[in-house]
PDB file of N, CA and C in Angstrom:
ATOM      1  N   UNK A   1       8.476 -20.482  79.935  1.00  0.00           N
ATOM      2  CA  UNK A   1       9.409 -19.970  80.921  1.00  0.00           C
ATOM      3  C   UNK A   1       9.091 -20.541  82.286  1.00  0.00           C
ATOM      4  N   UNK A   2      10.189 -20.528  82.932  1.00  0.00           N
ATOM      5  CA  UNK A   2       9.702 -21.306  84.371  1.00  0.00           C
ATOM      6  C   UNK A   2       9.378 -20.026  85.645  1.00  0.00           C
ATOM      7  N   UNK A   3       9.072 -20.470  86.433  1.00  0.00           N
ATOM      8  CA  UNK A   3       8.825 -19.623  87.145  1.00  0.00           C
ATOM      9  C   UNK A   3      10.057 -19.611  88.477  1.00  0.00           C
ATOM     10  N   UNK A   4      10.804 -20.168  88.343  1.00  0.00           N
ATOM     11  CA  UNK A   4      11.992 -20.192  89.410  1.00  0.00           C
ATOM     12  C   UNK A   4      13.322 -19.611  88.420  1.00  0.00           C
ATOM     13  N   UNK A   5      13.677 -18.784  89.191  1.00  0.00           N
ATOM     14  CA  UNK A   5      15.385 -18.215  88.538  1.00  0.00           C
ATOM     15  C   UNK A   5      16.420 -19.535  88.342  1.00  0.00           C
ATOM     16  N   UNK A   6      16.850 -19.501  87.506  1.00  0.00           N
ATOM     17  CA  UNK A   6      17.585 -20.734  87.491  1.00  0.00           C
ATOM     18  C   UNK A   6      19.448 -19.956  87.207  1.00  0.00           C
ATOM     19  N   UNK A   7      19.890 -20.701  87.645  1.00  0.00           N
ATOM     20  CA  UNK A   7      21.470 -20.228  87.512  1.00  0.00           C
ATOM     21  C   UNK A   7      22.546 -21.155  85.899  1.00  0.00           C
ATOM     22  N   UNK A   8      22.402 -20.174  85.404  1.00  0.00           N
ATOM     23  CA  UNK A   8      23.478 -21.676  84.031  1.00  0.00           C
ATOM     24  C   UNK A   8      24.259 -20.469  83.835  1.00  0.00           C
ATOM     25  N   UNK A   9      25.438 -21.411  84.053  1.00  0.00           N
ATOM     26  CA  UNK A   9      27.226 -20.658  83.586  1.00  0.00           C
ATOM     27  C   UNK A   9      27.154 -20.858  82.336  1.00  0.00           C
ATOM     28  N   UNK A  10      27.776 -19.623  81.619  1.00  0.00           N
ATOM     29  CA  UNK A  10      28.045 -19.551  79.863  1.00  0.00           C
ATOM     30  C   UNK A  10      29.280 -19.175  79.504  1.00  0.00           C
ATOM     31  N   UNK A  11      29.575 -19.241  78.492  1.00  0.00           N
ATOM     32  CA  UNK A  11      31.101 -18.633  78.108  1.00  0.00           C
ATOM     33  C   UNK A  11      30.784 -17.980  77.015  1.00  0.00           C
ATOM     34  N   UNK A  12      31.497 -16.501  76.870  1.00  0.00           N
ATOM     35  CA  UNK A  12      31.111 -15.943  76.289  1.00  0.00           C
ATOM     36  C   UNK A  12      32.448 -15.311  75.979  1.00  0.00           C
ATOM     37  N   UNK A  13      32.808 -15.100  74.902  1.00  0.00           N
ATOM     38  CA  UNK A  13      34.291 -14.441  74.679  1.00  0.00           C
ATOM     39  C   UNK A  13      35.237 -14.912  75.437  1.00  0.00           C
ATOM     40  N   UNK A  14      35.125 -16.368  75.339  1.00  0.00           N
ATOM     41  CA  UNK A  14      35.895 -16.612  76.415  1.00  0.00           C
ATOM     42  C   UNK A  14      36.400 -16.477  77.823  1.00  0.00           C
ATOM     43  N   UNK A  15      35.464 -16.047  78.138  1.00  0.00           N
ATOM     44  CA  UNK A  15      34.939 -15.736  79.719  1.00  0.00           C
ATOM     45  C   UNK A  15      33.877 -16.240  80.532  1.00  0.00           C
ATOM     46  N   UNK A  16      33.969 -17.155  81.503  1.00  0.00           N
ATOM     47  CA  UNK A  16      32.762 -17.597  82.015  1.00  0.00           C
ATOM     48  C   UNK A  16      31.807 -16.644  83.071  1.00  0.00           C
ATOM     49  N   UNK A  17      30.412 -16.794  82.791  1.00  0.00           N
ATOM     50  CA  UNK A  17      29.262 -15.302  83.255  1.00  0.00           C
ATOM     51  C   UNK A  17      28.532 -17.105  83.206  1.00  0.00           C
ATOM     52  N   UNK A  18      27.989 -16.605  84.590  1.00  0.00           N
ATOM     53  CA  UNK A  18      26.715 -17.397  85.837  1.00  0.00           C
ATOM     54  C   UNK A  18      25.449 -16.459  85.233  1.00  0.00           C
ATOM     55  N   UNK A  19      24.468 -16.618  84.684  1.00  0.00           N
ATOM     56  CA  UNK A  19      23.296 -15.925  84.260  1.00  0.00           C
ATOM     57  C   UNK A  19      22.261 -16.805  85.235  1.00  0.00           C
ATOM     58  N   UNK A  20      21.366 -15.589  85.895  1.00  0.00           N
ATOM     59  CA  UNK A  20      20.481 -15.940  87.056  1.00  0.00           C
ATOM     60  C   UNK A  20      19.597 -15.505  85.533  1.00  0.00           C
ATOM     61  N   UNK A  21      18.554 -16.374  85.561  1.00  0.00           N
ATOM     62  CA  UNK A  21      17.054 -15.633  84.600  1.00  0.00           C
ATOM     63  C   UNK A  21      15.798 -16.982  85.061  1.00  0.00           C
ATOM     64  N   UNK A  22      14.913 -16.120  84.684  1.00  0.00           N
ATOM     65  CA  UNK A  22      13.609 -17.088  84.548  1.00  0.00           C
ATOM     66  C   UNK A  22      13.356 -17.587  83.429  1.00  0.00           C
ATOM     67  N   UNK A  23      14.545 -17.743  82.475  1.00  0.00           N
ATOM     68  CA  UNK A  23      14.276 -18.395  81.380  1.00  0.00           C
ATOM     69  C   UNK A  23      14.920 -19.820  81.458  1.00  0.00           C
ATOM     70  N   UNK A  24      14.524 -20.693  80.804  1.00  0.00           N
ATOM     71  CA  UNK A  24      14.710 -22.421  80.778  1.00  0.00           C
ATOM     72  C   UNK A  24      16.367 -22.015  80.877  1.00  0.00           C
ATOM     73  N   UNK A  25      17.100 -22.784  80.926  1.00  0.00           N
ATOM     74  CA  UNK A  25      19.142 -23.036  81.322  1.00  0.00           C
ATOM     75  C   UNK A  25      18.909 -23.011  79.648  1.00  0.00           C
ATOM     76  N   UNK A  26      18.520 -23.430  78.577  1.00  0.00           N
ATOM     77  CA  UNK A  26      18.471 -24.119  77.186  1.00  0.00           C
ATOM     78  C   UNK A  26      18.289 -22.982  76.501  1.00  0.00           C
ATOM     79  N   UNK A  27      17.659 -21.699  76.706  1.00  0.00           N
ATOM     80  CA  UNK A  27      17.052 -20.852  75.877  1.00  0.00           C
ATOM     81  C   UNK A  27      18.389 -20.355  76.240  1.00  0.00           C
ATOM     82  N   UNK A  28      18.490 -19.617  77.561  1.00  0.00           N
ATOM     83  CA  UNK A  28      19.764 -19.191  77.840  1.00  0.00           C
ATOM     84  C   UNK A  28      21.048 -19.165  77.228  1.00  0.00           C
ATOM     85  N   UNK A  29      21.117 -20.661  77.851  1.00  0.00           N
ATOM     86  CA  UNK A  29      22.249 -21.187  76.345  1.00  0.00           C
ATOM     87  C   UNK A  29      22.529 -20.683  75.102  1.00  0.00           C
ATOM     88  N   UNK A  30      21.205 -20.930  74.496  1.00  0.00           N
ATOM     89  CA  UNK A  30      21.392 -20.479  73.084  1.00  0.00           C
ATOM     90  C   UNK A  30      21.790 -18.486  72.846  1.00  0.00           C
ATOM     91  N   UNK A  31      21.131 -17.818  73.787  1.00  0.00           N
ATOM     92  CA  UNK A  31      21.136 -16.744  73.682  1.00  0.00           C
ATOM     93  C   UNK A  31      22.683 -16.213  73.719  1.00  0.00           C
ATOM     94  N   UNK A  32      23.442 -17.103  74.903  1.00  0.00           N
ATOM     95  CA  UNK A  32      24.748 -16.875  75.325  1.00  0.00           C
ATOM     96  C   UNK A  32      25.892 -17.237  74.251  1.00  0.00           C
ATOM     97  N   UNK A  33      24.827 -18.011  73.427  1.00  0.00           N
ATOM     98  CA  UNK A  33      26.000 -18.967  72.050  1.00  0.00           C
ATOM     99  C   UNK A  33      25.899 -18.424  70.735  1.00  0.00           C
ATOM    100  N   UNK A  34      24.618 -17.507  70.867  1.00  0.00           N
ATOM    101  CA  UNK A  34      24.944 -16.178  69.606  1.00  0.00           C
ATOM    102  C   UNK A  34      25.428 -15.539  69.971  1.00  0.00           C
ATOM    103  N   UNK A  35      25.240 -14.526  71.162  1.00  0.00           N
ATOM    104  CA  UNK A  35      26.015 -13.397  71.818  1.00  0.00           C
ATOM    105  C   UNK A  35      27.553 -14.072  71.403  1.00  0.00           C
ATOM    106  N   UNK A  36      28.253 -15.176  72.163  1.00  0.00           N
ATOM    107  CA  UNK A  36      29.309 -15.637  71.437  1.00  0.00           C
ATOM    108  C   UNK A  36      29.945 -15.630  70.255  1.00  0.00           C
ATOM    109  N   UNK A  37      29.211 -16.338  69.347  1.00  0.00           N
ATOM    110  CA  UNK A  37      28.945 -16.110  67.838  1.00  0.00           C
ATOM    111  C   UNK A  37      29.362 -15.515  67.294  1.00  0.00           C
ATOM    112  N   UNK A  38      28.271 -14.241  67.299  1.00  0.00           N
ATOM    113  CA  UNK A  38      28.458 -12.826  66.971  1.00  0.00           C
ATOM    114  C   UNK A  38      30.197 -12.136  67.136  1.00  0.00           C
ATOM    115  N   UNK A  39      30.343 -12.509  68.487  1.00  0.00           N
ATOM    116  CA  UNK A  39      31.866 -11.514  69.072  1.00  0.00           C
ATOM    117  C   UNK A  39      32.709 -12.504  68.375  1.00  0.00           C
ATOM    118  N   UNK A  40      32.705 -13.831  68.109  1.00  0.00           N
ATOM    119  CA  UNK A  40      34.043 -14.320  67.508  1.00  0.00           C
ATOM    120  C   UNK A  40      33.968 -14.426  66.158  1.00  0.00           C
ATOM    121  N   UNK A  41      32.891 -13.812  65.479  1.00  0.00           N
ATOM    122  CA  UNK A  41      32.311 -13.162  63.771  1.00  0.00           C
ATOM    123  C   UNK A  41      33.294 -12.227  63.802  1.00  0.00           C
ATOM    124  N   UNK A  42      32.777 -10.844  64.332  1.00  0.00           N
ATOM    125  CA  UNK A  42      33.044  -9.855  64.690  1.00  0.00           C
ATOM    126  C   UNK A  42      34.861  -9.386  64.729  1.00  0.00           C
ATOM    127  N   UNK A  43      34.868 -10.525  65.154  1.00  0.00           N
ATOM    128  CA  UNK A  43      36.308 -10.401  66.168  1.00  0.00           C
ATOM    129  C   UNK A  43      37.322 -11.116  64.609  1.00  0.00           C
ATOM    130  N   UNK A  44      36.864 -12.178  64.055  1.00  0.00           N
ATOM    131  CA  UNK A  44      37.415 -12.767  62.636  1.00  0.00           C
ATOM    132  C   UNK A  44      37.358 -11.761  61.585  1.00  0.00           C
ATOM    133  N   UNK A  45      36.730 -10.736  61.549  1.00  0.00           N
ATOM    134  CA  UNK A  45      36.516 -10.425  60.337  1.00  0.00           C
ATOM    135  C   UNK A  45      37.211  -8.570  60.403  1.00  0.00           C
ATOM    136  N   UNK A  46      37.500  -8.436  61.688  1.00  0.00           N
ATOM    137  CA  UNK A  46      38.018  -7.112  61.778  1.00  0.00           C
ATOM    138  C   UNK A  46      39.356  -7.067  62.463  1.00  0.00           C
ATOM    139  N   UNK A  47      40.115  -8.395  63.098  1.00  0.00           N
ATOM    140  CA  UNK A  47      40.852  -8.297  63.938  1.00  0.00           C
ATOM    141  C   UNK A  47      40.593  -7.338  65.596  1.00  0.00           C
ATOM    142  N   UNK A  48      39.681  -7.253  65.664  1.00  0.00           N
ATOM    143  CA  UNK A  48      39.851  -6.593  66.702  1.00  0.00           C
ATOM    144  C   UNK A  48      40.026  -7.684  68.075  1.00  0.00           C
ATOM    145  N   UNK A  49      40.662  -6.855  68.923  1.00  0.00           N
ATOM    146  CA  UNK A  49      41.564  -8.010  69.997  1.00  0.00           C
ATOM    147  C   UNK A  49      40.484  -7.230  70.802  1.00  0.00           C
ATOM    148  N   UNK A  50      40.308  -6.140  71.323  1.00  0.00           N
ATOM    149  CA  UNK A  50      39.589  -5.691  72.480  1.00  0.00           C
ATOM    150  C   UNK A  50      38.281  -6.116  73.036  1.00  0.00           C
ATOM    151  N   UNK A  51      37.582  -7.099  73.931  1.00  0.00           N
ATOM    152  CA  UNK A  51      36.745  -7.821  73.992  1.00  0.00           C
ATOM    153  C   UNK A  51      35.713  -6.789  74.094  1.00  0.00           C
ATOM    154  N   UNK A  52      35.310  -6.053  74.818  1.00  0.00           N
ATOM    155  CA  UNK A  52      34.450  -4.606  74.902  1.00  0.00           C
ATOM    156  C   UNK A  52      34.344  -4.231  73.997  1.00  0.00           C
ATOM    157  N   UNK A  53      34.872  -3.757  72.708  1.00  0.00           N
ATOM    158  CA  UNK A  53      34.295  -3.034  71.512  1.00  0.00           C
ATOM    159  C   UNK A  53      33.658  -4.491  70.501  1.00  0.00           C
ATOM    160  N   UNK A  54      34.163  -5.836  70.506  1.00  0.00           N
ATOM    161  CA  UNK A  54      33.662  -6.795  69.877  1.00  0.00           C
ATOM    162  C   UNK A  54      32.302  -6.506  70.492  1.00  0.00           C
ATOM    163  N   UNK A  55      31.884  -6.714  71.435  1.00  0.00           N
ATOM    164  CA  UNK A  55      31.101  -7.123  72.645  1.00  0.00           C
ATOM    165  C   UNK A  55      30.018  -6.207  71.703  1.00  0.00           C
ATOM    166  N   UNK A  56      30.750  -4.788  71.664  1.00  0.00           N
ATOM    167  CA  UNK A  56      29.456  -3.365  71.578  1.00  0.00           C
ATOM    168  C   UNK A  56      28.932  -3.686  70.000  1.00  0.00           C
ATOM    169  N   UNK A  57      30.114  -3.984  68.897  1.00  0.00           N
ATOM    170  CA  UNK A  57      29.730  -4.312  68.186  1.00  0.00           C
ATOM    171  C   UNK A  57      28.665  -5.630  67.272  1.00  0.00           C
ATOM    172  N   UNK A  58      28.850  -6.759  68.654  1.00  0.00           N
ATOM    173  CA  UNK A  58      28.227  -7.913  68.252  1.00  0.00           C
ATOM    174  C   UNK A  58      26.667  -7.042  68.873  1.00  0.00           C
ATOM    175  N   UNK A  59      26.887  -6.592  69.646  1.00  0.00           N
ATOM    176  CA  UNK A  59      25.279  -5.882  70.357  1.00  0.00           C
ATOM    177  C   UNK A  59      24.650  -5.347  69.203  1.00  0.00           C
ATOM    178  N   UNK A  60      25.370  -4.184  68.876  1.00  0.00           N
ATOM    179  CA  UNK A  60      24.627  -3.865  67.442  1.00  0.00           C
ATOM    180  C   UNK A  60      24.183  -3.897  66.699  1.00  0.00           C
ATOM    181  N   UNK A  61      25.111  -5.519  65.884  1.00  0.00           N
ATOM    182  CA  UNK A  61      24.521  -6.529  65.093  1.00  0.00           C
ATOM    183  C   UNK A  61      23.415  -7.352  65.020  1.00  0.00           C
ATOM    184  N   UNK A  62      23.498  -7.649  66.271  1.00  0.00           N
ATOM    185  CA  UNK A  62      22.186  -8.318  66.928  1.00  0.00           C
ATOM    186  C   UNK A  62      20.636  -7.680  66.756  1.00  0.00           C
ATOM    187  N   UNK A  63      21.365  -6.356  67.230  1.00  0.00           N
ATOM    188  CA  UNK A  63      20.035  -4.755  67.322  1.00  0.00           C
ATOM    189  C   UNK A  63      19.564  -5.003  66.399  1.00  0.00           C
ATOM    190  N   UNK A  64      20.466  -4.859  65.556  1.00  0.00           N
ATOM    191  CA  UNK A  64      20.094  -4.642  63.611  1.00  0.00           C
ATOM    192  C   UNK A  64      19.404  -5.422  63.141  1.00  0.00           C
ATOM    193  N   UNK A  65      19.739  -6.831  63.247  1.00  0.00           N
ATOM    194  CA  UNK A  65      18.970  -8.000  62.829  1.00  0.00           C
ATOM    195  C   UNK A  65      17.615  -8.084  63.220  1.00  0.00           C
ATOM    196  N   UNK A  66      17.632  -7.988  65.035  1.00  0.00           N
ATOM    197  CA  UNK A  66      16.098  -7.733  65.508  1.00  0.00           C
ATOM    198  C   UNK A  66      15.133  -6.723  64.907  1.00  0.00           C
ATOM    199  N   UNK A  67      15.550  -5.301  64.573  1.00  0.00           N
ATOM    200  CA  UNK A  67      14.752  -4.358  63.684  1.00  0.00           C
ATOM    201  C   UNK A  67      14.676  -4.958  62.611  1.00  0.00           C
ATOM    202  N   UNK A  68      15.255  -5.650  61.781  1.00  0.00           N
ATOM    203  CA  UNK A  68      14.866  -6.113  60.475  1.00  0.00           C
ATOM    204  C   UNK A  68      13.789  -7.124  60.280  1.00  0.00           C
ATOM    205  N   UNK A  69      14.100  -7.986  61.466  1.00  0.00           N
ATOM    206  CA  UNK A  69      13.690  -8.699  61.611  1.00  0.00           C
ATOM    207  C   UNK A  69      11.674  -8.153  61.862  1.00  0.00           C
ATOM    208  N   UNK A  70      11.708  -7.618  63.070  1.00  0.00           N
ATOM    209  CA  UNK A  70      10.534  -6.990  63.424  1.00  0.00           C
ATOM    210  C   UNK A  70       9.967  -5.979  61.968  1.00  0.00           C
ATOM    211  N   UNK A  71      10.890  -5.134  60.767  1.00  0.00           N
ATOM    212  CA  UNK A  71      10.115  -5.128  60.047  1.00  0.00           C
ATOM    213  C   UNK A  71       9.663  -5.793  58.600  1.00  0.00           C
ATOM    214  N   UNK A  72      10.299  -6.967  58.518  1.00  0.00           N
ATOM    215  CA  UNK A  72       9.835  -8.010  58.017  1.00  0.00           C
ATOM    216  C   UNK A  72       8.866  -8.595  58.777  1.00  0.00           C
ATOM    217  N   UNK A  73       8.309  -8.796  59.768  1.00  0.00           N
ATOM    218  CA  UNK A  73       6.791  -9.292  60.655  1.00  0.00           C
ATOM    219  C   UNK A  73       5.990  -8.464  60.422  1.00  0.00           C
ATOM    220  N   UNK A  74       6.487  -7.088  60.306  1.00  0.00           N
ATOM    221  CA  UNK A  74       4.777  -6.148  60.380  1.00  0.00           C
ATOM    222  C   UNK A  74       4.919  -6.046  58.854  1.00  0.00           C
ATOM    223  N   UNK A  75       5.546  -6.599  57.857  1.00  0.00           N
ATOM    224  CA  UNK A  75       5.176  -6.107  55.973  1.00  0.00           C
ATOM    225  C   UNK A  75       4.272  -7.265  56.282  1.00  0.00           C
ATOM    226  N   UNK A  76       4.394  -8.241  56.344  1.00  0.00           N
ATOM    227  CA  UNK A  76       3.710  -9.624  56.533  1.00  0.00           C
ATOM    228  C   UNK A  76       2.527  -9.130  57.000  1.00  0.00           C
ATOM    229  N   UNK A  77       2.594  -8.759  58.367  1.00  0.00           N
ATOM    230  CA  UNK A  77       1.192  -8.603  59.146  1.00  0.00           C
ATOM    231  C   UNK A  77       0.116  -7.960  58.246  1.00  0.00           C
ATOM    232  N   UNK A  78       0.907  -6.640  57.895  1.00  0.00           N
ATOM    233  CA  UNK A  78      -0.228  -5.850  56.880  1.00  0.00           C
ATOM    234  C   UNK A  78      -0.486  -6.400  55.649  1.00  0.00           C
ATOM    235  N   UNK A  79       0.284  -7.057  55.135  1.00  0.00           N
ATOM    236  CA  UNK A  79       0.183  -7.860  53.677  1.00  0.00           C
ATOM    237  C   UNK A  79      -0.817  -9.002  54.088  1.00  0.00           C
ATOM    238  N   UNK A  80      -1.131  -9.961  54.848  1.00  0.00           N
ATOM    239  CA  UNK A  80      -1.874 -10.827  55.127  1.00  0.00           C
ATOM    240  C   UNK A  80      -2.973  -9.815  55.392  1.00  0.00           C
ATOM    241  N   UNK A  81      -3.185  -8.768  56.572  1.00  0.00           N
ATOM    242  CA  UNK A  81      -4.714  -7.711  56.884  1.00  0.00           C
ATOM    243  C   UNK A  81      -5.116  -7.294  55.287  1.00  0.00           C
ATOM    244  N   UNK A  82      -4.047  -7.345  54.567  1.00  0.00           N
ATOM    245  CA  UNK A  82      -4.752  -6.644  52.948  1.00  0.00           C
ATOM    246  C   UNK A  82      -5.411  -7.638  52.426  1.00  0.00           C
ATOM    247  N   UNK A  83      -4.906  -8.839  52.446  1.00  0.00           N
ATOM    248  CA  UNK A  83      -5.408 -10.013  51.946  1.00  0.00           C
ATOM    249  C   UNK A  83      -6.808 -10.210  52.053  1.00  0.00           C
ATOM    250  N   UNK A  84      -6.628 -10.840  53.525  1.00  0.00           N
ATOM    251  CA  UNK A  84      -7.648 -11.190  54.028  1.00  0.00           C
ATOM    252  C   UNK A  84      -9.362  -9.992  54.383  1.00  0.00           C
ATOM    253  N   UNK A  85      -9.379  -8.619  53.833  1.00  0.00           N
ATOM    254  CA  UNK A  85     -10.144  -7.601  53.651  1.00  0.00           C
ATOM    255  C   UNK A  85     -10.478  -7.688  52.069  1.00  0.00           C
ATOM    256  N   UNK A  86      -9.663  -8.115  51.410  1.00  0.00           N
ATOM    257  CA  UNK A  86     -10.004  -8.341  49.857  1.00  0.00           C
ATOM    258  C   UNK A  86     -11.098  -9.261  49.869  1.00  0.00           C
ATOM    259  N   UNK A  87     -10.535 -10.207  50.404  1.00  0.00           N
ATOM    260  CA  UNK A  87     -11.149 -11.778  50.657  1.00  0.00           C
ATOM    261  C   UNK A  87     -12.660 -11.627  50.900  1.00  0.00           C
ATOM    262  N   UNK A  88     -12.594 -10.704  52.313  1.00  0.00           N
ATOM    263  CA  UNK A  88     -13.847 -10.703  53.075  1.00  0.00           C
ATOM    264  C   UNK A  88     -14.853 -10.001  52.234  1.00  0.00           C
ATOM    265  N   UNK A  89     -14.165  -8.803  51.510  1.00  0.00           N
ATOM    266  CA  UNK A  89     -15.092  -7.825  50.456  1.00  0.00           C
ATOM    267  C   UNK A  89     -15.470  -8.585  49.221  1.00  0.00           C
ATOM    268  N   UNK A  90     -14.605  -9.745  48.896  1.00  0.00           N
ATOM    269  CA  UNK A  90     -15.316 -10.451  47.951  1.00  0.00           C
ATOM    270  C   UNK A  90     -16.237 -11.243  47.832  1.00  0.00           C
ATOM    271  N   UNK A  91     -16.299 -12.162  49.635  1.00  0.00           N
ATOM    272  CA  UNK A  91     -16.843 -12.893  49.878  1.00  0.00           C
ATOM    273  C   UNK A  91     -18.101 -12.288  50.100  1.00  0.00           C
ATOM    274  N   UNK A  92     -18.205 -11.034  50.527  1.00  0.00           N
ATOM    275  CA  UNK A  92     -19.761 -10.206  51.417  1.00  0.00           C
ATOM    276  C   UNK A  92     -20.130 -10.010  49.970  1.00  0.00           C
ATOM    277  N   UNK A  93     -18.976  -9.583  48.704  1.00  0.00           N
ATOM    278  CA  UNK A  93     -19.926  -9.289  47.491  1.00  0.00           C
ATOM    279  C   UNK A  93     -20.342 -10.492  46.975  1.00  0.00           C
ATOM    280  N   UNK A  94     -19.948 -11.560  46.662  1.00  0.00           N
ATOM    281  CA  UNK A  94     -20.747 -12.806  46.509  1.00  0.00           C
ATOM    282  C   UNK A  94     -21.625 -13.595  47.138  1.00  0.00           C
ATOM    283  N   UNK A  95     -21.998 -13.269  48.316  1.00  0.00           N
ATOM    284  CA  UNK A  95     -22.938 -13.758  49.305  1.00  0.00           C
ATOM    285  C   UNK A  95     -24.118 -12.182  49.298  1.00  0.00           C
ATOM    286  N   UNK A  96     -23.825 -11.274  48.413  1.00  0.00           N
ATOM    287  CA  UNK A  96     -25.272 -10.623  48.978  1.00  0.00           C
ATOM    288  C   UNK A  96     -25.404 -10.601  47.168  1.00  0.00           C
ATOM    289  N   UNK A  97     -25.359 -11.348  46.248  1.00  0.00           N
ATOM    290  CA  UNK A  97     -25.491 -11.747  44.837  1.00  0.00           C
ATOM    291  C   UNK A  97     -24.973 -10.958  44.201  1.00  0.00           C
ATOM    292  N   UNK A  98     -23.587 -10.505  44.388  1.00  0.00           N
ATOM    293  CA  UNK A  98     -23.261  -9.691  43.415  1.00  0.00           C
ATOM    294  C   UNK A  98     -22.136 -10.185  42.512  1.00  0.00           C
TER     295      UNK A  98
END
């Protein structure tokens, strides 16, 4: 991340939004081009014309994915800590001759 606010225009539902952030113009981008994404998913698959309820609903989607997402990282996390305690208990039992 940089340390200066940088300004990059996005379009988003067909609307152009100036985003001030301390994140690279590129990350931005991308963030602004799922948010997009999402609302013209959203917007294909339900007809909905109202840009505000696409909007609430692509938010949601997003939400959803991130919780799934986050608990698919911690099954992992603990599945690797199980692992690697097996490992170590096997290794301490074969290194003290057992």
């Amino acid at each position: 991340m940089s340390a200066d606010r940088a300004s990059v225009t996005v379009r988003i539902a067909g609307e152009e939004h100036t985003i001030r952030s301390n994140a690279e113009p590129e990350y931005t981008r991308r963030c602004a081009s799922l948010v997009d994404e999402r609302i013209q998913e959203i917007r294909a698959k339900s007809g909905l014309i109202e840009g505000h309820k696409a909007a609430i609903l692509a938010a949601l989607s997003i939400a959803d994915e991130l919780f799934q997402s986050e608990e698919a990282v911690e099954t992992v996390r603990r599945e690797v800590a199980s692992r690697a305690a097996n490992l170590t208990r096997r290794l301490e039992s074969e290194l003290a001759g057992g």
